[in-house]
C-alpha atoms as a PDB file:
ATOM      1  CA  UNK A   1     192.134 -50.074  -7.069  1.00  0.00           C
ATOM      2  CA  UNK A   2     192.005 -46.822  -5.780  1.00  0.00           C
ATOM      3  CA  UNK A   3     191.601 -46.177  -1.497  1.00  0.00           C
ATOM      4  CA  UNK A   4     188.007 -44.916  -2.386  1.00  0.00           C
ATOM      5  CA  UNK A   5     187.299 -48.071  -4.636  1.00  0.00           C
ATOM      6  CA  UNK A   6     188.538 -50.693  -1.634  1.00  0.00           C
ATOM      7  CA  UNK A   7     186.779 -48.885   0.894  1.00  0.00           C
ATOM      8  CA  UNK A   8     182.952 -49.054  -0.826  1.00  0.00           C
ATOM      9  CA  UNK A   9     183.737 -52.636  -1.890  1.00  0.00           C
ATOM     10  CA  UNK A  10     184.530 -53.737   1.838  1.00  0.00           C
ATOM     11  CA  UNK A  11     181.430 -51.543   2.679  1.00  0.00           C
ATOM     12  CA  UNK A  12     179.379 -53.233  -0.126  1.00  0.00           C
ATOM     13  CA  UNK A  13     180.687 -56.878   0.694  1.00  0.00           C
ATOM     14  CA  UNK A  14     179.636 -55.722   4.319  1.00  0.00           C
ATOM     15  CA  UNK A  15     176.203 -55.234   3.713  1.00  0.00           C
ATOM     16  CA  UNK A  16     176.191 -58.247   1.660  1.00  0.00           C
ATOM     17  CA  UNK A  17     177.107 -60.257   4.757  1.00  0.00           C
ATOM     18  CA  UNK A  18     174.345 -57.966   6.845  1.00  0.00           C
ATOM     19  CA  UNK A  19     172.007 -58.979   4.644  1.00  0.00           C
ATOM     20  CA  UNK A  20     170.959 -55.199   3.419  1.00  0.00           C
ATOM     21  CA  UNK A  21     172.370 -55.151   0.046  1.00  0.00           C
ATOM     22  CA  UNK A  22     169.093 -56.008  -1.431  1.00  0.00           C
ATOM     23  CA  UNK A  23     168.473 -59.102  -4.353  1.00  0.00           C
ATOM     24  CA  UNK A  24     169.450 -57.536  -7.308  1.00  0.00           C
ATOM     25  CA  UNK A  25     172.463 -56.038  -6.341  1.00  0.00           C
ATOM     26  CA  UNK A  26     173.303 -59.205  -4.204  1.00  0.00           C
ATOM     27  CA  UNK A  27     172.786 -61.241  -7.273  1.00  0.00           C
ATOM     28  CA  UNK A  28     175.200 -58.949  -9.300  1.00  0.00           C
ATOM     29  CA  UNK A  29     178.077 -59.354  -6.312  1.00  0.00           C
ATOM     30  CA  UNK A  30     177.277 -63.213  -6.623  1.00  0.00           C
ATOM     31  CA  UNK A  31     178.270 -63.269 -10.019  1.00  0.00           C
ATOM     32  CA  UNK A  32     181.277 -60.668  -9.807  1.00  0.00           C
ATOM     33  CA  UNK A  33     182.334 -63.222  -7.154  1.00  0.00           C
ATOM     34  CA  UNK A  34     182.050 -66.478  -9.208  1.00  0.00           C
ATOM     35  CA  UNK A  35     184.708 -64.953 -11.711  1.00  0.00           C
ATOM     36  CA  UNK A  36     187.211 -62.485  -9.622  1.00  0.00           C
ATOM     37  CA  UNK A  37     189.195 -64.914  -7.116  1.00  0.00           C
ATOM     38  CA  UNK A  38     190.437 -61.965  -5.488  1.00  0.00           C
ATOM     39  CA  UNK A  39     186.752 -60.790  -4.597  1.00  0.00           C
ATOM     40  CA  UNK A  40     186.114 -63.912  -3.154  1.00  0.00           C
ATOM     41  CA  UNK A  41     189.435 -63.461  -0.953  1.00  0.00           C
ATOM     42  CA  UNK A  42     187.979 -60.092  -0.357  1.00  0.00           C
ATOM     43  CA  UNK A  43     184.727 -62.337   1.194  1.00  0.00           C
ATOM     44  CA  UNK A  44     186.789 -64.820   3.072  1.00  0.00           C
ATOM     45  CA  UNK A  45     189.095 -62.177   4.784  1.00  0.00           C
ATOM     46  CA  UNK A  46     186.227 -60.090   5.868  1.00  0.00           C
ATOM     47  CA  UNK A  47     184.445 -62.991   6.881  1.00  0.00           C
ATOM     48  CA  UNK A  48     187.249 -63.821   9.243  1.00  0.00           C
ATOM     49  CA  UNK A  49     187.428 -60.745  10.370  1.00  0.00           C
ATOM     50  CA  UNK A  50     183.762 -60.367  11.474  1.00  0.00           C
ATOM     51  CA  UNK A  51     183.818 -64.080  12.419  1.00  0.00           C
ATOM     52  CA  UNK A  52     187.209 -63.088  14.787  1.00  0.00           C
ATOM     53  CA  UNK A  53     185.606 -59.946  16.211  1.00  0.00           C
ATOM     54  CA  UNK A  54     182.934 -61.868  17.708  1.00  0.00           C
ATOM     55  CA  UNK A  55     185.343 -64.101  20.044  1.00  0.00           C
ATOM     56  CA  UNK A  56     185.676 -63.465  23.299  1.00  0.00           C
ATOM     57  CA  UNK A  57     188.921 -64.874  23.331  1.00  0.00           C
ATOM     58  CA  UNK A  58     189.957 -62.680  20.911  1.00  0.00           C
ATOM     59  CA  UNK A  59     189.061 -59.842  22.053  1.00  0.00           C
ATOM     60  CA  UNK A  60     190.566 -60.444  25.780  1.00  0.00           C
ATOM     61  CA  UNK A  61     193.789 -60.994  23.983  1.00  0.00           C
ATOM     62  CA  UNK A  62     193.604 -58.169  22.375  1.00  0.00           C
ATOM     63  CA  UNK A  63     193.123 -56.257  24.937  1.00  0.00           C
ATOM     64  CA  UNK A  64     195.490 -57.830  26.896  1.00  0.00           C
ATOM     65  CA  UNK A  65     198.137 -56.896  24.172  1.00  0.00           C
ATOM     66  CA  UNK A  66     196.885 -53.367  23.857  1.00  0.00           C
ATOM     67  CA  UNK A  67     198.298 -53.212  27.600  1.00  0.00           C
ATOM     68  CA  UNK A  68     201.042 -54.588  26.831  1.00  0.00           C
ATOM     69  CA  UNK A  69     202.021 -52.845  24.331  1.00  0.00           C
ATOM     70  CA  UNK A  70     201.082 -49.190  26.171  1.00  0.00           C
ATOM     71  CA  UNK A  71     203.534 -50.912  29.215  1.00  0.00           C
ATOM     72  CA  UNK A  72     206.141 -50.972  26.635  1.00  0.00           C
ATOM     73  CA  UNK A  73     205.269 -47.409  25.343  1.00  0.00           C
ATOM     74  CA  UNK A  74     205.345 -46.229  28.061  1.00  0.00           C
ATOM     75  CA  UNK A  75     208.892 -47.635  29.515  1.00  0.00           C
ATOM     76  CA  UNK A  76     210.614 -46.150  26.380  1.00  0.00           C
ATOM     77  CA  UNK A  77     208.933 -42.991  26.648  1.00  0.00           C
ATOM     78  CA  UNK A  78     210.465 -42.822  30.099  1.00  0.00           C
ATOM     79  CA  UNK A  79     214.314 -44.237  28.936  1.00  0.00           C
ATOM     80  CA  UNK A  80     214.042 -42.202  25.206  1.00  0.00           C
ATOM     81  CA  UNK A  81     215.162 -38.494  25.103  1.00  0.00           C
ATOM     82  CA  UNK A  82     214.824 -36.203  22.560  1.00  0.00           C
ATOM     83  CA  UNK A  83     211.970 -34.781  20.404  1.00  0.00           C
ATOM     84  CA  UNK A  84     212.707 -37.309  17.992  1.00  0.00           C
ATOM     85  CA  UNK A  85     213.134 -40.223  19.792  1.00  0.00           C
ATOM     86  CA  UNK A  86     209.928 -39.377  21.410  1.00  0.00           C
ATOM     87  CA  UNK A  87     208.322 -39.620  18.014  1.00  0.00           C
ATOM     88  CA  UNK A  88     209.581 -42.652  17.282  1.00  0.00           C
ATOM     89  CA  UNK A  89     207.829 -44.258  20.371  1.00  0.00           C
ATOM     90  CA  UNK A  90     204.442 -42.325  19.539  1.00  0.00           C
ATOM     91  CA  UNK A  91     205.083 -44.198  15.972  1.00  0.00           C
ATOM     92  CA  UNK A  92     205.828 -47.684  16.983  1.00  0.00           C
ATOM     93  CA  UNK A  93     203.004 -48.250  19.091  1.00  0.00           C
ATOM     94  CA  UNK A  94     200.050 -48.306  17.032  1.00  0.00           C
ATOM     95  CA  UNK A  95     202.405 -50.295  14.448  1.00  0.00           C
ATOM     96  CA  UNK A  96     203.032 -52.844  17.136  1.00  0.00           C
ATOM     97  CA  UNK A  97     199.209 -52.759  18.156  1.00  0.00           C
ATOM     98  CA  UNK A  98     198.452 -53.291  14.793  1.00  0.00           C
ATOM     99  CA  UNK A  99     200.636 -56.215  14.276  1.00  0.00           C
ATOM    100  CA  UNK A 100     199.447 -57.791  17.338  1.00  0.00           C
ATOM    101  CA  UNK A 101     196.162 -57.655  15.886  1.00  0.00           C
ATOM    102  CA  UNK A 102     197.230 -59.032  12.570  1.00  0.00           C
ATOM    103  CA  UNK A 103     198.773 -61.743  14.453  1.00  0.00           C
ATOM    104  CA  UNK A 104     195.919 -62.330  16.799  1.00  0.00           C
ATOM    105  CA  UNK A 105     193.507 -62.589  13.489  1.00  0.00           C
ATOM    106  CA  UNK A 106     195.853 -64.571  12.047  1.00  0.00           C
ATOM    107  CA  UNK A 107     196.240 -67.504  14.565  1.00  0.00           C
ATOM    108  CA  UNK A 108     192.294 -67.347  15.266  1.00  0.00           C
ATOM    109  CA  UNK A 109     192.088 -68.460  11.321  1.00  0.00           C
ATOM    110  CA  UNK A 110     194.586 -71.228  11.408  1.00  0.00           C
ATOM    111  CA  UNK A 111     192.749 -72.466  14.719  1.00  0.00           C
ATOM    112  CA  UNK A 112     189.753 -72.066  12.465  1.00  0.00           C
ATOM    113  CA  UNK A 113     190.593 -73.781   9.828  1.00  0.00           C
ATOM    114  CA  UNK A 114     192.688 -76.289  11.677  1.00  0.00           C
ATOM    115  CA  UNK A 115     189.445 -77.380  13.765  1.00  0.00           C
ATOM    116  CA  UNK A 116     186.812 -76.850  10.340  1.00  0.00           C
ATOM    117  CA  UNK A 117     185.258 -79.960   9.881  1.00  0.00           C
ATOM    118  CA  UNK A 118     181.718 -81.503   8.613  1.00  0.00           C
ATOM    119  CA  UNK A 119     181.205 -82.493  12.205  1.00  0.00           C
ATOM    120  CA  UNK A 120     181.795 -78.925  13.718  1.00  0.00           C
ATOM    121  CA  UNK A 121     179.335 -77.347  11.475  1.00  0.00           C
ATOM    122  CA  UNK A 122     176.763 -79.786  12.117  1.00  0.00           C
ATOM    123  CA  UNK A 123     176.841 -79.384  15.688  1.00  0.00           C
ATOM    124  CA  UNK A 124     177.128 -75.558  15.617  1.00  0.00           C
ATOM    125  CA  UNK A 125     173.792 -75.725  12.959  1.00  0.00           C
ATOM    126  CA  UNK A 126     172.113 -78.585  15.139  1.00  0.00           C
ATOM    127  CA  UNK A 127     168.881 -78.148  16.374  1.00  0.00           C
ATOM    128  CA  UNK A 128     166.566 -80.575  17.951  1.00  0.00           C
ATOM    129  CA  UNK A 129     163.145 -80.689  15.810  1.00  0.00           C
ATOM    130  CA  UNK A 130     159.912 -80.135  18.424  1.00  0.00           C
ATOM    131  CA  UNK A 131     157.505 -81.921  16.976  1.00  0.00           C
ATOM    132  CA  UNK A 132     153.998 -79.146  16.254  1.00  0.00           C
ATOM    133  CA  UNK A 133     150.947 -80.963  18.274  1.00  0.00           C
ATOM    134  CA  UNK A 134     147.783 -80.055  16.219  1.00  0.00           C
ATOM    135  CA  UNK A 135     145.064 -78.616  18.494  1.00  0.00           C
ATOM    136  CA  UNK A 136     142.414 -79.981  16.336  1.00  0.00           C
ATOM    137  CA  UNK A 137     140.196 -82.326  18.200  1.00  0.00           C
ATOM    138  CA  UNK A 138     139.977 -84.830  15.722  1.00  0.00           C
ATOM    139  CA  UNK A 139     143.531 -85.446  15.815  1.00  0.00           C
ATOM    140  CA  UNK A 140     145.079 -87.760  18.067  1.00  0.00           C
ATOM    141  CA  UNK A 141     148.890 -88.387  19.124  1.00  0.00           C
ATOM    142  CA  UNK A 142     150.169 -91.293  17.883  1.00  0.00           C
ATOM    143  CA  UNK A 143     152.677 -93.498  19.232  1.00  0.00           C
ATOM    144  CA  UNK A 144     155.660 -92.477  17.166  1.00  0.00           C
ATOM    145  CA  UNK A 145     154.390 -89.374  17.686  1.00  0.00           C
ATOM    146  CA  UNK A 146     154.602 -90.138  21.773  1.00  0.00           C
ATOM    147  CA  UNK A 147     158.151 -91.556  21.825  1.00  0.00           C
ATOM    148  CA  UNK A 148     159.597 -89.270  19.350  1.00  0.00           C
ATOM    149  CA  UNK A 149     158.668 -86.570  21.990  1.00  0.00           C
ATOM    150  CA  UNK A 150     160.004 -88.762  24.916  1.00  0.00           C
ATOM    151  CA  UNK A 151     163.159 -88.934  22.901  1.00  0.00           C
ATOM    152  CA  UNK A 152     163.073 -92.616  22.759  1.00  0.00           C
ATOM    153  CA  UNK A 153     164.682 -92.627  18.836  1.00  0.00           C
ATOM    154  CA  UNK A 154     165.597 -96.097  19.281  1.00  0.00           C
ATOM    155  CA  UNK A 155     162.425 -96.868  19.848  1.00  0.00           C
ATOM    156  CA  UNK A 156     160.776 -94.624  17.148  1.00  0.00           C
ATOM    157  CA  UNK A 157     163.175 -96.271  14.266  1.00  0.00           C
ATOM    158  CA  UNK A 158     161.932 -99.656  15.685  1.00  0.00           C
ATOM    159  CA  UNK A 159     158.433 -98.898  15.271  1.00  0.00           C
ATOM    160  CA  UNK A 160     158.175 -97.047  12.378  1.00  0.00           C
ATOM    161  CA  UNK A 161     160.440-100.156  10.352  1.00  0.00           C
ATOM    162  CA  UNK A 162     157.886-102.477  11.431  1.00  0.00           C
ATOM    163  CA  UNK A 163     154.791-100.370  10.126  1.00  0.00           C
ATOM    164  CA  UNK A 164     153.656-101.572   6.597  1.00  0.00           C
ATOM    165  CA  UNK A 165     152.020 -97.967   6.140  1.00  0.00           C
ATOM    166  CA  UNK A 166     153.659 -94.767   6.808  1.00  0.00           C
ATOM    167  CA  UNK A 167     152.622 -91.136   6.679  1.00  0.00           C
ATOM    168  CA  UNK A 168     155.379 -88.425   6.182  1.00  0.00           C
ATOM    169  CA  UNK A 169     154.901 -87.266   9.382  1.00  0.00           C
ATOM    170  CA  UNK A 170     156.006 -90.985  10.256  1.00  0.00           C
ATOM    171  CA  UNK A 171     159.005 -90.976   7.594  1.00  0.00           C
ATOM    172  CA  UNK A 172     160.333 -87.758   9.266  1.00  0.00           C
ATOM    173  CA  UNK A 173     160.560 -88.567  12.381  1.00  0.00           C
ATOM    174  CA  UNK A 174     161.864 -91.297  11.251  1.00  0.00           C
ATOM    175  CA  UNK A 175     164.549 -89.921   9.734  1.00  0.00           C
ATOM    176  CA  UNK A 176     165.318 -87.681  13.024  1.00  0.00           C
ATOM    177  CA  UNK A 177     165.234 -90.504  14.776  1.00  0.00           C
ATOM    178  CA  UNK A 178     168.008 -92.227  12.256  1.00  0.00           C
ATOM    179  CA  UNK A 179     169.917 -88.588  12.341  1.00  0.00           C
ATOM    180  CA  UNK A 180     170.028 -87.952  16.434  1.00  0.00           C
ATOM    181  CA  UNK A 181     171.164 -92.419  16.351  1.00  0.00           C
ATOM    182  CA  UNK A 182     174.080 -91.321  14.167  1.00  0.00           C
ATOM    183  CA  UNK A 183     172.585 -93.391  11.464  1.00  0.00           C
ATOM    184  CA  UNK A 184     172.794 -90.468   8.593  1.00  0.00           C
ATOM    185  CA  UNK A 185     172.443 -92.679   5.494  1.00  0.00           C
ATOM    186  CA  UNK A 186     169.338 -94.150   6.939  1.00  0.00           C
ATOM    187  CA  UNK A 187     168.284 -90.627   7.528  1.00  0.00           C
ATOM    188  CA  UNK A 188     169.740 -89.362   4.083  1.00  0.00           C
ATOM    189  CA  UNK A 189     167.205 -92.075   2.497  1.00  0.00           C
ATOM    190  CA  UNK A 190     164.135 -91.093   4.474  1.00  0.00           C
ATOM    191  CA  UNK A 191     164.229 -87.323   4.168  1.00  0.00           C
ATOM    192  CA  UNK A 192     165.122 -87.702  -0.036  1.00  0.00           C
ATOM    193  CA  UNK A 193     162.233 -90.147   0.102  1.00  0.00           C
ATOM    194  CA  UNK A 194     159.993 -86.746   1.413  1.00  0.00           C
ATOM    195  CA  UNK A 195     161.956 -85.295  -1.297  1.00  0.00           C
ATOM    196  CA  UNK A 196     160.957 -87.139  -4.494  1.00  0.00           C
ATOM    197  CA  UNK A 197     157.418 -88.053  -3.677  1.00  0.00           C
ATOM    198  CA  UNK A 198     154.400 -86.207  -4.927  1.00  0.00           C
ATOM    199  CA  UNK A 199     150.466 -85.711  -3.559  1.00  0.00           C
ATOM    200  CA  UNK A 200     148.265 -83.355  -2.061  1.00  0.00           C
ATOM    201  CA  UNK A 201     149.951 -83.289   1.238  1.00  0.00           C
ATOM    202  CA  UNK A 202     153.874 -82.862  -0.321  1.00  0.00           C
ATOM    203  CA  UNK A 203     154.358 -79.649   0.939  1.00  0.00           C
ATOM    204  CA  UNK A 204     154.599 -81.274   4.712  1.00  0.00           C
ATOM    205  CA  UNK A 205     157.665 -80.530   6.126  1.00  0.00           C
ATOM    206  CA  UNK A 206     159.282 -79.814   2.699  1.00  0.00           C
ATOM    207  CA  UNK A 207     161.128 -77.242   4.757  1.00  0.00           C
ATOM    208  CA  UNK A 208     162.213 -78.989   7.511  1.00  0.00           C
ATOM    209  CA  UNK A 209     163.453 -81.543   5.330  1.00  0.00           C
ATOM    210  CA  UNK A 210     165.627 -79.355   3.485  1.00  0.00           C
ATOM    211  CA  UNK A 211     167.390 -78.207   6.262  1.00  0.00           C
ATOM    212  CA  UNK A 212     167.807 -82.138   8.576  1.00  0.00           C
ATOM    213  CA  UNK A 213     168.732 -83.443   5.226  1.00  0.00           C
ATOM    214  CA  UNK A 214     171.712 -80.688   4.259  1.00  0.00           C
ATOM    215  CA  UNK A 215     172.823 -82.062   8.596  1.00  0.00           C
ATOM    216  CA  UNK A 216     172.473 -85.457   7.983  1.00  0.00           C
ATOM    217  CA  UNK A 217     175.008 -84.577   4.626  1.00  0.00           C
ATOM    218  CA  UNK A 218     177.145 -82.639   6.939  1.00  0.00           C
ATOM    219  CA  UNK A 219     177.375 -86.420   9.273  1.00  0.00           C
ATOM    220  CA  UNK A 220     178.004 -88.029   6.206  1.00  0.00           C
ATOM    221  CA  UNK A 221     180.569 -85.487   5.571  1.00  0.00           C
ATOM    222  CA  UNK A 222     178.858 -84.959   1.492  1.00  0.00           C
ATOM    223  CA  UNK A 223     179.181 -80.990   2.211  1.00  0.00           C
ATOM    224  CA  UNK A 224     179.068 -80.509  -1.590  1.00  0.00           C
ATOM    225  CA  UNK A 225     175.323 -81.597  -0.947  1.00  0.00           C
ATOM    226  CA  UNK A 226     174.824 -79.979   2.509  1.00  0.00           C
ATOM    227  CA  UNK A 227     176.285 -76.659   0.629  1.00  0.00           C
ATOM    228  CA  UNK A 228     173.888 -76.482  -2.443  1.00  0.00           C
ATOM    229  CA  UNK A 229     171.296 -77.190   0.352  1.00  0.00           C
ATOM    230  CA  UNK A 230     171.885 -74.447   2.663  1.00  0.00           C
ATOM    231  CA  UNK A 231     171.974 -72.049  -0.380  1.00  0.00           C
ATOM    232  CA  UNK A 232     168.398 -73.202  -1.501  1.00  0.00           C
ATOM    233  CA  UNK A 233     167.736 -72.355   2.294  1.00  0.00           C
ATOM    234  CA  UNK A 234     169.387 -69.147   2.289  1.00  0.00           C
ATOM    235  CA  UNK A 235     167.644 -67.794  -0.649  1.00  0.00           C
ATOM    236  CA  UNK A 236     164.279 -68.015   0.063  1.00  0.00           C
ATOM    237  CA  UNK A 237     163.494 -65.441   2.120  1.00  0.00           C
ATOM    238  CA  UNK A 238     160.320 -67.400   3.529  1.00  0.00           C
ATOM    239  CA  UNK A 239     162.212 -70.525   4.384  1.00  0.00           C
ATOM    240  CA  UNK A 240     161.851 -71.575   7.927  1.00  0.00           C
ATOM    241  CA  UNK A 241     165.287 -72.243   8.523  1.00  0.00           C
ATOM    242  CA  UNK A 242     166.730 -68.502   6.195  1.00  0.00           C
ATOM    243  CA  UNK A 243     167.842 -67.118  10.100  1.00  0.00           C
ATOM    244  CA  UNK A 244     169.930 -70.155  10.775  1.00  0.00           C
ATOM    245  CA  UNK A 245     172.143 -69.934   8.109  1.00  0.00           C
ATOM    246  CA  UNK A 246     175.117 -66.952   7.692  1.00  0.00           C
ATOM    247  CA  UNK A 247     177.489 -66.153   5.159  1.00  0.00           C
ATOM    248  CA  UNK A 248     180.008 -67.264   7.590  1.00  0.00           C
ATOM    249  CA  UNK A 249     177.951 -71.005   7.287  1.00  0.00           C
ATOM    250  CA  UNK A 250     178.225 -71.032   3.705  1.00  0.00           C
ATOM    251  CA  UNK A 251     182.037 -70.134   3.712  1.00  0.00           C
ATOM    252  CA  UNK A 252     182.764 -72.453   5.736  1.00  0.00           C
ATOM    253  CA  UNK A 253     180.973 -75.055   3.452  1.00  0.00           C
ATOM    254  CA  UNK A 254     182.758 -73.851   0.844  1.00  0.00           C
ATOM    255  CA  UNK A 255     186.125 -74.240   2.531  1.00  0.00           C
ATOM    256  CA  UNK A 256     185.100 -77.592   3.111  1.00  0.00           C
ATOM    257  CA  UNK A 257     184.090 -78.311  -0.075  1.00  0.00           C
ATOM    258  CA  UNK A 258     187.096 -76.700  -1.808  1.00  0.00           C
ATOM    259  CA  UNK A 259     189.507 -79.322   0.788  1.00  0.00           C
ATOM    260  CA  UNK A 260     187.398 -82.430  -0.940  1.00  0.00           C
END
């Protein structure tokens, strides 16, 4: 591949990640990256890159090695003489930045993959659910609806197992309750219980129920489940929870996944 051809597909993998690539072509990069291995390295590396960029950590080392390295520069400058030794300093130290920086990326990976887990993921896609209050008159807080919001899930899971009837609204909560208790496979049964039933009022909190049921996978550490989720989630553009889930997220899974 030609230095042209590498540059537009970084820039086109780029926008991918960005978002801006648009759904046909994204769709066409999606397949390209299903079959080419080194595409999907490609992905991964610029993922890491991005992903590295972002730290704070990072960047203060690198910055603290950029002075280091212009310290050493600057010493040899001062004990080199001669044109072309000169040159040789002017040469080594963006070679030696540049190697720092390799070095720095590469050590942030191995901490990242060293620390990748189910449980890390979950708690850096965890959000607490609020609970929408109609303002209609003719509705009327329940209980479960009261100690959900006081936080009492103990409490909520007791009540709602000893209700003969339940709503969906009671059946999710229900299953936050079981999810914020750390009892996932109670919570995995509730929200594919949402899932699979049918009626007029099935579209209530379909979407939120995607996106507690790909966590609770995540606790149960199923991430081939919690993946194919939070790719549903990430392709509908209308989906509630599309803004809480990144590229990065999905590689991640996928590293997971591929560790299984």
């Amino acid at each position: 591949m030609q230095n042209g051809d590498s540059y537009n597909q970084v820039e086109r993998l780029d926008q991918y990640l960005d978002g801006e690539l648009g759904a046909e072509r994204s769709k066409q990069l999606e397949q390209e990256l299903a079959q080419d291995e080194k595409l999907r390295q490609q992905l991964d590396a610029l993922i890491l890159s991005r992903d590295a960029i972002r730290s704070h950590a990072l960047k203060q080392r690198m910055r603290q090695l950029h002075q280091t390295n212009i310290h050493h520069v600057r010493q040899e400058e001062v004990s080199l003489t001669g044109q072309a030794k000169s040159s040789r300093s002017v040469y080594l130290w963006p070679m030696r930045v540049a190697a720092a920086l390799l070095i720095g990326l590469l050590g942030y990976g191995a901490i990242q993959y060293a620390t990748l887990s189910p449980q890390s993921v979950y708690e850096e896609q965890h959000l607490s659910y609020q609970l929408p209050i109609s303002r209609s008159t003719e509705y009327k807080m329940s209980q479960l609806d009261s100690l959900y919001q006081q936080q009492d899930y103990q409490a909520v899971i007791q009540l709602f197992e000893d209700q003969t009837e339940t709503s969906r609204r009671d059946i999710f909560l229900a299953g936050l309750a079981y999810l914020e208790t750390n009892h996932y496979e109670q919570a995995i049964a509730n929200f594919t219980q949402l899932q699979s039933t049918a009626g007029s009022d099935a579209a209530t909190f379909q979407q939120e129920t995607d996106y507690y049921l790909a966590l609770a996978y995540l606790k149960s550490a199923q991430t081939e489940q919690a993946l194919e989720l939070f790719e549903k989630i990430k392709a509908q553009k209308d989906h509630l929870y599309q803004n809480n889930i990144s590229a990065t997220d999905l590689w991640k899974l996928r590293l997971l996944n591929s560790q299984q």
